[in-house]
Protein backbone atom coordinates (compact mmCIF):
# COMPACT_ATOMS: atom_id res chain seq x y z
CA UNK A 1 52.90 -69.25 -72.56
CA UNK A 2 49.19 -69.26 -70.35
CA UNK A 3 47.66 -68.13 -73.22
CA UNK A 4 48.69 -71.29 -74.83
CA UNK A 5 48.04 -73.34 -72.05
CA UNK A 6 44.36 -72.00 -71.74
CA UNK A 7 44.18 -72.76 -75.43
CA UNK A 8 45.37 -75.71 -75.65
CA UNK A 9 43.45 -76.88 -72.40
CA UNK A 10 39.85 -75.14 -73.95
CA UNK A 11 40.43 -77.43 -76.71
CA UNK A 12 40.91 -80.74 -74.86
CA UNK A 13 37.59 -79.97 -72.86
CA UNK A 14 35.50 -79.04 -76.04
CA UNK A 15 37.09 -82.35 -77.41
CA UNK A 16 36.20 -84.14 -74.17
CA UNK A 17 32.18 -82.64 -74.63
CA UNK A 18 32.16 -83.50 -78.13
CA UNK A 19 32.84 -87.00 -77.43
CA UNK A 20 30.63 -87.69 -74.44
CA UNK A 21 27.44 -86.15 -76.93
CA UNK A 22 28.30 -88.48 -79.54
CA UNK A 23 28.37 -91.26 -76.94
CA UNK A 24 24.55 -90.27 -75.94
CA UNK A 25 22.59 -90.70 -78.43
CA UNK A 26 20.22 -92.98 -78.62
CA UNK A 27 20.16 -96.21 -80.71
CA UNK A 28 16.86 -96.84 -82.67
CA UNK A 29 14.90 -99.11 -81.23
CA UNK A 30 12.16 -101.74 -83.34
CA UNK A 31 9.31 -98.96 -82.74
CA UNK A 32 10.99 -96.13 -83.95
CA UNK A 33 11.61 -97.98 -87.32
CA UNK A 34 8.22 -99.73 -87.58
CA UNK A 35 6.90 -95.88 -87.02
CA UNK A 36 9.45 -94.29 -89.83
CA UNK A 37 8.02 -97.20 -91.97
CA UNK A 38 4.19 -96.63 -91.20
CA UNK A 39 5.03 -93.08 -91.92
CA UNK A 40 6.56 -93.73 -94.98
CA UNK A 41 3.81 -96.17 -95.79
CA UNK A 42 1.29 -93.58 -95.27
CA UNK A 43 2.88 -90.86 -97.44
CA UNK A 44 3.17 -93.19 -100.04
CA UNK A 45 -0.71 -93.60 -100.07
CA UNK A 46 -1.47 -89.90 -99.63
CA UNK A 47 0.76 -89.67 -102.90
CA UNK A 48 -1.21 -92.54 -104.43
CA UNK A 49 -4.97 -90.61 -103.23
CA UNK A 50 -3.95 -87.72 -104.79
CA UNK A 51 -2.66 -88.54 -108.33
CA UNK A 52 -6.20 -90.70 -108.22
CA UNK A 53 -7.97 -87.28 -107.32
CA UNK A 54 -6.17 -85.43 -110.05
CA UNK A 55 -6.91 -88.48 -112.57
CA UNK A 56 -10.65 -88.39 -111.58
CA UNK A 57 -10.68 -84.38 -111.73
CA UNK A 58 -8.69 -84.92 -115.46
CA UNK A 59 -11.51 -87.41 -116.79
CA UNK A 60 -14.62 -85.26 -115.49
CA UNK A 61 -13.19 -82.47 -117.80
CA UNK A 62 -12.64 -85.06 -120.42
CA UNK A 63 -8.74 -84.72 -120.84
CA UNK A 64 -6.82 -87.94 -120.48
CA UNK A 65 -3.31 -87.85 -119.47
């Protein structure tokens, strides 16, 4: 019968934890998503720079794609 009481009382504590991390984290704020969309903006044109690159390399040997 302890064994089920230190069981049962381990699992109400890890329950407890688990809730008060969820509870923590932090909301994103305007800056973090102007950031993610700079960043997103900015792998878009590295994309964009390199297909040109491979086009350019592609016409200076004369194939066309």
């Amino acid at each position: 019968m302890m064994k089920l009481g230190k069981n049962v009382s381990a699992a109400l504590v890890m329950c407890a934890l688990l809730a008060a991390i969820s509870g923590c984290q932090k909301q994103e704020g305007p800056v973090e998503r102007a950031g993610k969309e700079v960043d997103q903006a900015v792998e878009k044109a590295g994309e964009k720079i390199e297909k040109a690159g491979e086009n350019i390399q592609d016409a200076a040997k004369g194939d066309k794609k």
